[in-house]
PDB file of N, CA and C in Angstrom:
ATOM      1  N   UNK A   1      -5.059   4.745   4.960  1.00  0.00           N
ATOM      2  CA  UNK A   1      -4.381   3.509   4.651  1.00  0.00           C
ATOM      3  C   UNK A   1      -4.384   3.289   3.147  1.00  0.00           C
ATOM      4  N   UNK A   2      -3.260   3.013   2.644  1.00  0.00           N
ATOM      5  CA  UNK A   2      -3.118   2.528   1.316  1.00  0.00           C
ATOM      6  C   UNK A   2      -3.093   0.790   0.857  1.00  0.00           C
ATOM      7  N   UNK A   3      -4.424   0.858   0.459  1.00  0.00           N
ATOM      8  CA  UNK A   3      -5.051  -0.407   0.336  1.00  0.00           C
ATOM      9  C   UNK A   3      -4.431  -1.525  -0.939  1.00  0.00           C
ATOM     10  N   UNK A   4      -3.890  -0.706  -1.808  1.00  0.00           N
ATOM     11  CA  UNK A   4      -2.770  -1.131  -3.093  1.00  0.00           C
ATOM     12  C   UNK A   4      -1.751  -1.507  -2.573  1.00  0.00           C
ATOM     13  N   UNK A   5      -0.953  -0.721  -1.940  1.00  0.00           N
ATOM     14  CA  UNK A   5       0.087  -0.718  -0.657  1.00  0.00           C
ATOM     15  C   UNK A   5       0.071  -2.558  -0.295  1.00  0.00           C
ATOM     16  N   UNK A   6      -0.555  -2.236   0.612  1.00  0.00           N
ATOM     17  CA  UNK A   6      -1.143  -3.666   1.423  1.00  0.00           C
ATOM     18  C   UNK A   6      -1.428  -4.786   0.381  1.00  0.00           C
ATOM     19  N   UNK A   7      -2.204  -4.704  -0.800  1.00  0.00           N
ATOM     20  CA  UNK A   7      -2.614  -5.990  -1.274  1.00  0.00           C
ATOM     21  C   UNK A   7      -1.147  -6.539  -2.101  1.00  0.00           C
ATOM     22  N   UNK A   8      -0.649  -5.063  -2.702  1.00  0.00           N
ATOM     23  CA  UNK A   8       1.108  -5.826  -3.118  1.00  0.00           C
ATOM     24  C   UNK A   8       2.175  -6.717  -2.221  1.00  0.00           C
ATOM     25  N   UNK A   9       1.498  -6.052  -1.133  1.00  0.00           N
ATOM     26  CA  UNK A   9       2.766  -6.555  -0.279  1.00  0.00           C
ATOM     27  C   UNK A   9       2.306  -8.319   0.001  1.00  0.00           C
ATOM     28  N   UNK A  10       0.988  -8.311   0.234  1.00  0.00           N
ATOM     29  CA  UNK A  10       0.019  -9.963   0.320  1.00  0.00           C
ATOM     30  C   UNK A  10       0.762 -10.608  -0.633  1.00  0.00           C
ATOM     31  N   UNK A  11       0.694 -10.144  -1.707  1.00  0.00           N
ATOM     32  CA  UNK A  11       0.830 -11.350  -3.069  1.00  0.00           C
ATOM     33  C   UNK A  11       2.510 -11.618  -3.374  1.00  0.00           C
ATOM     34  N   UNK A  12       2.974 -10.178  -2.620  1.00  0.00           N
ATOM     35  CA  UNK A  12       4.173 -10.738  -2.729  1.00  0.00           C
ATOM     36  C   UNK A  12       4.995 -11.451  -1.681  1.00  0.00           C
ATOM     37  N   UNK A  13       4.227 -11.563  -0.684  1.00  0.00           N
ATOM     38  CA  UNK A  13       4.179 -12.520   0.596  1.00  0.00           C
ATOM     39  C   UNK A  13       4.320 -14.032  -0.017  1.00  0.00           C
ATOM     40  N   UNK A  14       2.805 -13.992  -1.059  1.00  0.00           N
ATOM     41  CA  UNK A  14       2.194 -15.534  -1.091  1.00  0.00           C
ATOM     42  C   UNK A  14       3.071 -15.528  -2.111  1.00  0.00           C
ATOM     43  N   UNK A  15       3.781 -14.729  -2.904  1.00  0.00           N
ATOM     44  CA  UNK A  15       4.181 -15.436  -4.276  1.00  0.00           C
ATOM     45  C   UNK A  15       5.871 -16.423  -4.161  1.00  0.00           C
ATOM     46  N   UNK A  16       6.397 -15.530  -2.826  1.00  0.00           N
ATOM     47  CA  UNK A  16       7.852 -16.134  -2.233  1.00  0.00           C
ATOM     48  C   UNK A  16       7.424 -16.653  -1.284  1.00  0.00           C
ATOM     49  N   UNK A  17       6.023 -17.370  -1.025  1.00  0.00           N
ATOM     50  CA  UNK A  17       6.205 -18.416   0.136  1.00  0.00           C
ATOM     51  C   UNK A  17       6.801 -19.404  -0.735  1.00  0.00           C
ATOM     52  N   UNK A  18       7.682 -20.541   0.190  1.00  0.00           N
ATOM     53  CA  UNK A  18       8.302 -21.474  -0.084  1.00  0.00           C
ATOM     54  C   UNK A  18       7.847 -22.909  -0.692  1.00  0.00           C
ATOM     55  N   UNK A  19       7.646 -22.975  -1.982  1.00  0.00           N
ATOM     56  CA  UNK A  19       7.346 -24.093  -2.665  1.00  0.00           C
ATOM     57  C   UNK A  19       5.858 -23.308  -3.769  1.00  0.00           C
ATOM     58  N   UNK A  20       5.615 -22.283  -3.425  1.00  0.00           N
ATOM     59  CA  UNK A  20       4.454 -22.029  -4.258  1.00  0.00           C
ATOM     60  C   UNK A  20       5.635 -21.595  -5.358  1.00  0.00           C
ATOM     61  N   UNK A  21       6.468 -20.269  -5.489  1.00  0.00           N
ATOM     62  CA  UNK A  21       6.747 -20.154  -7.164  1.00  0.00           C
ATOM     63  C   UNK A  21       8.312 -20.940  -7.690  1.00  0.00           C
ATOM     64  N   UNK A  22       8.848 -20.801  -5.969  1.00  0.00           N
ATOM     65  CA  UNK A  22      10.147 -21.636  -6.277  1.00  0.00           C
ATOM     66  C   UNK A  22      10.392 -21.997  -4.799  1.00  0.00           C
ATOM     67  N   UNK A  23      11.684 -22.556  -4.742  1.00  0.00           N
ATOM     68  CA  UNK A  23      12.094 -23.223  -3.523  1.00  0.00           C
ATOM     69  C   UNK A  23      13.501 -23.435  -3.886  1.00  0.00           C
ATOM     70  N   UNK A  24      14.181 -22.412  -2.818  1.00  0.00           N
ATOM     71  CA  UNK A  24      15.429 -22.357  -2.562  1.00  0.00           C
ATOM     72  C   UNK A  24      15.915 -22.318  -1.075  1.00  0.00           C
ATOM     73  N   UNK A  25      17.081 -22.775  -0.860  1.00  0.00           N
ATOM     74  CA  UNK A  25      17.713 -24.305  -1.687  1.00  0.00           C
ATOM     75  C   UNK A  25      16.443 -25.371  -1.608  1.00  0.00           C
ATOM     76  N   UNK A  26      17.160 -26.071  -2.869  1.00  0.00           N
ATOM     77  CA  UNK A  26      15.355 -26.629  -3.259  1.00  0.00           C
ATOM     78  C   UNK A  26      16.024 -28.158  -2.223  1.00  0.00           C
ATOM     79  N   UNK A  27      17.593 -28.423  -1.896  1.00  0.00           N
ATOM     80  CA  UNK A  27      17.356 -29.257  -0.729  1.00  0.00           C
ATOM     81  C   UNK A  27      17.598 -29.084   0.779  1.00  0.00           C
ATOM     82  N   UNK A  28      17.009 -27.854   1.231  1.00  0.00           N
ATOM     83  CA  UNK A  28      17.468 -27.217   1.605  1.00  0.00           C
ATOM     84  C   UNK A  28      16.147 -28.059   3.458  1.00  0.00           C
ATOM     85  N   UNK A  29      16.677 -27.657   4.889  1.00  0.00           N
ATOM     86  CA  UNK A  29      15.977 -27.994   5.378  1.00  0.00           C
ATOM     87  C   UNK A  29      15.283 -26.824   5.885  1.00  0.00           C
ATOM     88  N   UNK A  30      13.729 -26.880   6.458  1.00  0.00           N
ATOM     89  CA  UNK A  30      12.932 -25.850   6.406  1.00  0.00           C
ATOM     90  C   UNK A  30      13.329 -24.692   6.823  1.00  0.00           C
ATOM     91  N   UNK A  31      13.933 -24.585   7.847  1.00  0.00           N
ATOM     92  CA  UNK A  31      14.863 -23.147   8.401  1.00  0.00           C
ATOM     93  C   UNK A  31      15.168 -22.735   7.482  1.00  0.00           C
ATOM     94  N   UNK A  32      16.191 -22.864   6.889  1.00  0.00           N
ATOM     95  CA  UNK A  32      17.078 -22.396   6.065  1.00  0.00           C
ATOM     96  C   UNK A  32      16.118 -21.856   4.703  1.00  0.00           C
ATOM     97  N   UNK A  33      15.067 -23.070   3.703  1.00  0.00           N
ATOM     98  CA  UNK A  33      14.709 -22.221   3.060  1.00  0.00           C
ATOM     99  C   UNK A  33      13.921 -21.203   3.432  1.00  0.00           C
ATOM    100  N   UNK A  34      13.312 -21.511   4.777  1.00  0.00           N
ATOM    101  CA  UNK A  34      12.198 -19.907   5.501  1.00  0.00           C
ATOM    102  C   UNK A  34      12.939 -18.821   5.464  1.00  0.00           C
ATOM    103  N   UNK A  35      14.695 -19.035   6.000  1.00  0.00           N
ATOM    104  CA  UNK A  35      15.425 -17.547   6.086  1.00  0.00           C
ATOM    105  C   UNK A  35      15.775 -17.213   4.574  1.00  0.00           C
ATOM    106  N   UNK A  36      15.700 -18.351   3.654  1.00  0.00           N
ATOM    107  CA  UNK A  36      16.364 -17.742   2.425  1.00  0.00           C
ATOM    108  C   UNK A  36      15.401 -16.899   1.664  1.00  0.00           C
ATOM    109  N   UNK A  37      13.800 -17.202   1.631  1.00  0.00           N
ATOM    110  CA  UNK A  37      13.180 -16.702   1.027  1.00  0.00           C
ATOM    111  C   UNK A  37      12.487 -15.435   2.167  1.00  0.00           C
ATOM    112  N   UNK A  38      12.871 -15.263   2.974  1.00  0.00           N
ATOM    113  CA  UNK A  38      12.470 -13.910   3.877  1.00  0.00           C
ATOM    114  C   UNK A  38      13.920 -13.171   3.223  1.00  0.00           C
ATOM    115  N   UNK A  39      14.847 -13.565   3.372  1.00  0.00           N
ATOM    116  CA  UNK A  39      15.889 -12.647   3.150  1.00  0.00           C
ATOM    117  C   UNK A  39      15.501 -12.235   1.025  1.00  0.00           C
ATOM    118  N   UNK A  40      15.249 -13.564   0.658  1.00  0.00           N
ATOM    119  CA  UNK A  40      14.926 -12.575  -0.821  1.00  0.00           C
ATOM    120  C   UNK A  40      13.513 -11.724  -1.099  1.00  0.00           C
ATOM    121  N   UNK A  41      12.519 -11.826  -0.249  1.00  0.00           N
ATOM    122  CA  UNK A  41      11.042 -10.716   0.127  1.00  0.00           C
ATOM    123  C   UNK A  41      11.507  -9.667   0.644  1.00  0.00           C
ATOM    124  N   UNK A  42      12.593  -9.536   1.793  1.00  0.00           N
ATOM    125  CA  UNK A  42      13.251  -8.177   1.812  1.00  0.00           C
ATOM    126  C   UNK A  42      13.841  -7.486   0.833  1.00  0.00           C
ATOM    127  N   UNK A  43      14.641  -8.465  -0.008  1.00  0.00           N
ATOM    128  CA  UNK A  43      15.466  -7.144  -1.026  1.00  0.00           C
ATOM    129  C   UNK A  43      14.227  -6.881  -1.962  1.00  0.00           C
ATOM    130  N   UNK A  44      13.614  -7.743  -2.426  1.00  0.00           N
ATOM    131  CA  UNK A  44      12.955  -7.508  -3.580  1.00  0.00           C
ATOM    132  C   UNK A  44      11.952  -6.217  -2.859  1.00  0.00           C
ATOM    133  N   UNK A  45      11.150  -6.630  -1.702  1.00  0.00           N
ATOM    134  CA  UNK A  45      10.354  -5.403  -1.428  1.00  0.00           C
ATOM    135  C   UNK A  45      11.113  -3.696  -1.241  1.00  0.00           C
ATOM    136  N   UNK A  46      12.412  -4.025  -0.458  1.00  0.00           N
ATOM    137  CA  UNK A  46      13.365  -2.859  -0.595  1.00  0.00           C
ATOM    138  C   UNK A  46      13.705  -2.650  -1.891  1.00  0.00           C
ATOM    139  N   UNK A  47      13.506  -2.797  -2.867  1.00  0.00           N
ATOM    140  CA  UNK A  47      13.707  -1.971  -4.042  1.00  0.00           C
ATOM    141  C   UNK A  47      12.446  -1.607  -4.581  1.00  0.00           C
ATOM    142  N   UNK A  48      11.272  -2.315  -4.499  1.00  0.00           N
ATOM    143  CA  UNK A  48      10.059  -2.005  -5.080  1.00  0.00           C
ATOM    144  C   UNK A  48       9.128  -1.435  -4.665  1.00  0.00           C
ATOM    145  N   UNK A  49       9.601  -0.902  -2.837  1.00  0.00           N
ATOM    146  CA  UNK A  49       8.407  -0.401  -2.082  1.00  0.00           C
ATOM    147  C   UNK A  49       8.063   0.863  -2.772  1.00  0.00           C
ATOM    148  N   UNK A  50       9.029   1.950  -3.618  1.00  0.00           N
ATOM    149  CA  UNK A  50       8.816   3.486  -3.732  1.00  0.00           C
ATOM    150  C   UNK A  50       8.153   3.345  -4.738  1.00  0.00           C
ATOM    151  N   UNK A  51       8.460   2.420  -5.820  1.00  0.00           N
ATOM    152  CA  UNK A  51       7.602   2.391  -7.260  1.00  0.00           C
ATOM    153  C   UNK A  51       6.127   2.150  -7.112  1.00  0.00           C
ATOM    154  N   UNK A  52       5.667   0.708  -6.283  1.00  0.00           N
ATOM    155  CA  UNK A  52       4.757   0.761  -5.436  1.00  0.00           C
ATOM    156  C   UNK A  52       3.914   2.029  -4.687  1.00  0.00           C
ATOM    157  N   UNK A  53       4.437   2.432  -4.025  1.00  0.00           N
ATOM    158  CA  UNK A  53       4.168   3.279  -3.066  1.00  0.00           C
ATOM    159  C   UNK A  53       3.778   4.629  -4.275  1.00  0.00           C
ATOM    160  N   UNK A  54       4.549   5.020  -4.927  1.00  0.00           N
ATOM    161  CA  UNK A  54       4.362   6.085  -5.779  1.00  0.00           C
ATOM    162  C   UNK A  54       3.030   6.001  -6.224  1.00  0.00           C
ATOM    163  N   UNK A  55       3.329   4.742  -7.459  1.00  0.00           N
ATOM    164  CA  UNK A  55       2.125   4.754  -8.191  1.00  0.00           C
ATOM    165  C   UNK A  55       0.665   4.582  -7.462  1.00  0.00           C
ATOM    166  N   UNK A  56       0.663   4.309  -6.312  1.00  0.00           N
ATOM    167  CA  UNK A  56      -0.527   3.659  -5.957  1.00  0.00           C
ATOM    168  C   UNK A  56      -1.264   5.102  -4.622  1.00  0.00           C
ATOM    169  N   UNK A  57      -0.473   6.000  -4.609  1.00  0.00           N
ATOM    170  CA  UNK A  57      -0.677   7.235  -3.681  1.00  0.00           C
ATOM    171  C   UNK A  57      -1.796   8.081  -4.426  1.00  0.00           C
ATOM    172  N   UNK A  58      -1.747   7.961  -5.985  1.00  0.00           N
ATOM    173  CA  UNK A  58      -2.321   8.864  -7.135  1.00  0.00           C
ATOM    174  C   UNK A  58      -3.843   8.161  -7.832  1.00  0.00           C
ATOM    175  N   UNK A  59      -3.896   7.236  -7.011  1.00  0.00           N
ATOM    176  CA  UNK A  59      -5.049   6.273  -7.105  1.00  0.00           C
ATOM    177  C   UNK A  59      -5.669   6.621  -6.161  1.00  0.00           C
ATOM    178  N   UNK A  60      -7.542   7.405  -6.846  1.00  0.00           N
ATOM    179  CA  UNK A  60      -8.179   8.027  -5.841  1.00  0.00           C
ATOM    180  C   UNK A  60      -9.078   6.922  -4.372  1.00  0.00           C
ATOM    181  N   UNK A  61      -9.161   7.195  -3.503  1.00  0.00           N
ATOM    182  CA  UNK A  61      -9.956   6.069  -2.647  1.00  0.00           C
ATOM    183  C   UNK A  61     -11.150   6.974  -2.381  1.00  0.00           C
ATOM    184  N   UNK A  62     -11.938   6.120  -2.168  1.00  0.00           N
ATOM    185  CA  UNK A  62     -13.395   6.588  -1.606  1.00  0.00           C
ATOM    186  C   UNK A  62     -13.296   7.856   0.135  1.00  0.00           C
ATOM    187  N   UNK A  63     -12.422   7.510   0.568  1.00  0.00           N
ATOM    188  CA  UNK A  63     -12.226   8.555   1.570  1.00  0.00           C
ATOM    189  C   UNK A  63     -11.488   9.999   1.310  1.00  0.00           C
ATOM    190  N   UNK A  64     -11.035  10.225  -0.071  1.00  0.00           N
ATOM    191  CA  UNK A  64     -10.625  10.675  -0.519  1.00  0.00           C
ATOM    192  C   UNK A  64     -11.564  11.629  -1.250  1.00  0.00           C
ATOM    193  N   UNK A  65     -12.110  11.002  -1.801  1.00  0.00           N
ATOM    194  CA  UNK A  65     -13.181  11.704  -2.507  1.00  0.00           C
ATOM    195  C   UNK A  65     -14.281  12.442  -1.566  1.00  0.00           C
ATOM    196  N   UNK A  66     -14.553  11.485  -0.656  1.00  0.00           N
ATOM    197  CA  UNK A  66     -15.050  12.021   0.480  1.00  0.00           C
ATOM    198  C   UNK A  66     -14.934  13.174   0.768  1.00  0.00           C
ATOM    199  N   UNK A  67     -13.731  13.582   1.228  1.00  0.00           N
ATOM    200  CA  UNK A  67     -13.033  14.683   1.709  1.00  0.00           C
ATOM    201  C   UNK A  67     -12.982  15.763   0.590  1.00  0.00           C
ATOM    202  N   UNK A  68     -12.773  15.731  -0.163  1.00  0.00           N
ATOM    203  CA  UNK A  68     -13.006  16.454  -1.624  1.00  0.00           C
ATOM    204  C   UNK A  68     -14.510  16.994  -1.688  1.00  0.00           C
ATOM    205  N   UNK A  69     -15.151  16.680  -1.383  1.00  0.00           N
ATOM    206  CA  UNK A  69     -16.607  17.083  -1.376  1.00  0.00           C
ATOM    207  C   UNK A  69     -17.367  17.748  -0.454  1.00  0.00           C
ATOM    208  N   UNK A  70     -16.193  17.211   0.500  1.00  0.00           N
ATOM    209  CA  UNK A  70     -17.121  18.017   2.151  1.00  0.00           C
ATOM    210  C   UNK A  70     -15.754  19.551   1.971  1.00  0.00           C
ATOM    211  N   UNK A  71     -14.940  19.626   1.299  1.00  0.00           N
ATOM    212  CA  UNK A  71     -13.985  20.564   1.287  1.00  0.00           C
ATOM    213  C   UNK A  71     -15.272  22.116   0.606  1.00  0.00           C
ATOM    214  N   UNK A  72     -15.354  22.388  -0.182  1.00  0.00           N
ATOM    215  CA  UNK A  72     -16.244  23.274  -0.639  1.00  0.00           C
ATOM    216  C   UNK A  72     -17.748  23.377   0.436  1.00  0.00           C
ATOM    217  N   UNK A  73     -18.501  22.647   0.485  1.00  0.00           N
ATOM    218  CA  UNK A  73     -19.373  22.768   1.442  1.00  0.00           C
ATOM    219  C   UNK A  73     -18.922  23.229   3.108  1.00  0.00           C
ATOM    220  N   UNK A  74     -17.984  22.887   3.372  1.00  0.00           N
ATOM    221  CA  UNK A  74     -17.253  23.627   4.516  1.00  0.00           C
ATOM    222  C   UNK A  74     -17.013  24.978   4.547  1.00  0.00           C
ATOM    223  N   UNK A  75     -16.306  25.236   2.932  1.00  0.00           N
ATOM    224  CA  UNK A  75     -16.236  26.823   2.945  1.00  0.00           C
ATOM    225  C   UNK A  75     -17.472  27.667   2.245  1.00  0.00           C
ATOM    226  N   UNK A  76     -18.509  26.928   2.274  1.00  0.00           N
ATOM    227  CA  UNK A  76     -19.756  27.399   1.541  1.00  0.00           C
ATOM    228  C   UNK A  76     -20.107  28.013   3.119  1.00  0.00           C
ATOM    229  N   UNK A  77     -19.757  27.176   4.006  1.00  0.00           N
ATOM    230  CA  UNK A  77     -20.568  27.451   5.270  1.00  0.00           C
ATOM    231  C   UNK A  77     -20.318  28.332   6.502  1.00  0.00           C
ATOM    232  N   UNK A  78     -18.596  28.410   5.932  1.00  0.00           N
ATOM    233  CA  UNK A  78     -17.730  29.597   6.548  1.00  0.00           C
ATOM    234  C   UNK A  78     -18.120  30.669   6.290  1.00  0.00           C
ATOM    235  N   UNK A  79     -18.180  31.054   4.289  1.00  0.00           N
ATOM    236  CA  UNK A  79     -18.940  32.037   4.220  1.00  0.00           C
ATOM    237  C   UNK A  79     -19.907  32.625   4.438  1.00  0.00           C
ATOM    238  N   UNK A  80     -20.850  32.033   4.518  1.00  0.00           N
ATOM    239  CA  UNK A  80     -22.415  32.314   4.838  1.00  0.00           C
ATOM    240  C   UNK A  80     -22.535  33.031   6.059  1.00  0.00           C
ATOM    241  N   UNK A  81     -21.453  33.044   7.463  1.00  0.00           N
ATOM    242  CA  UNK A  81     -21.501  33.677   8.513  1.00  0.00           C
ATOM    243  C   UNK A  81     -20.991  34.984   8.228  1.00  0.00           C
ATOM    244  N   UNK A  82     -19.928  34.647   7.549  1.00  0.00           N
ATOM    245  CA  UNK A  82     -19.240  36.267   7.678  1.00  0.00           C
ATOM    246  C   UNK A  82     -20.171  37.354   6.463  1.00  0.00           C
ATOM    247  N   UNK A  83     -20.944  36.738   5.561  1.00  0.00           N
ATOM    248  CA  UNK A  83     -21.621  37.687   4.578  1.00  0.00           C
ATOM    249  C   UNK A  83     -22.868  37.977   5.797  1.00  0.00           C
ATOM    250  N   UNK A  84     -22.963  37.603   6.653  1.00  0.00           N
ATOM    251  CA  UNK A  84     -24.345  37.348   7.439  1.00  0.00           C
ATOM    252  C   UNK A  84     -23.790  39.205   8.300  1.00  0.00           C
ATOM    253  N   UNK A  85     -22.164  38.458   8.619  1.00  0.00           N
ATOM    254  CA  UNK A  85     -21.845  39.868   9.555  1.00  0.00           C
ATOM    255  C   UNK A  85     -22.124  41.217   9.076  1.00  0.00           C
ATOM    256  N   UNK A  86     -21.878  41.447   7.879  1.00  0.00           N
ATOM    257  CA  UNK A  86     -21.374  42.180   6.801  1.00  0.00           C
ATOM    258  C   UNK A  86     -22.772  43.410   6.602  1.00  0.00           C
TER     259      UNK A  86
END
């Protein structure tokens, strides 16, 4: 799971909820501004998911590293049988 991923998408949840950064139509009745500002969190996230998504794939996570470490000790341990055959 991409945890950058996820926390962009939160803030950009909370930042187009309705009345926190703006409010459109500002006389607008609640329906209408709920669909207006879902319909502008879609485009904006449809253009920003890949830039997002890019940059934040190359950002190491702890399970990551994880795996990076048990990678060599795995083949430390592969070898050890077959020099054993040998």
């Amino acid at each position: 799971m991409n945890w950058v991923f996820t926390i962009y998408i939160a803030i950009l949840f909370f930042i187009l909820t309705p009345s926190v950064l703006l409010r459109l139509p500002p006389k607008g009745n609640k329906y209408t501004v709920a669909l207006v500002h879902a319909i502008v969190f879609a485009i904006i996230f449809h253009f920003t998911f890949k830039f997002v998504w890019k940059r934040s794939v190359g950002i190491p996570t702890n399970m990551r590293m994880q795996m990076q470490m048990k990678q060599p000790q795995q083949q430390q341990q592969m070898q050890m049988p077959m020099q054993m055959q040998q």
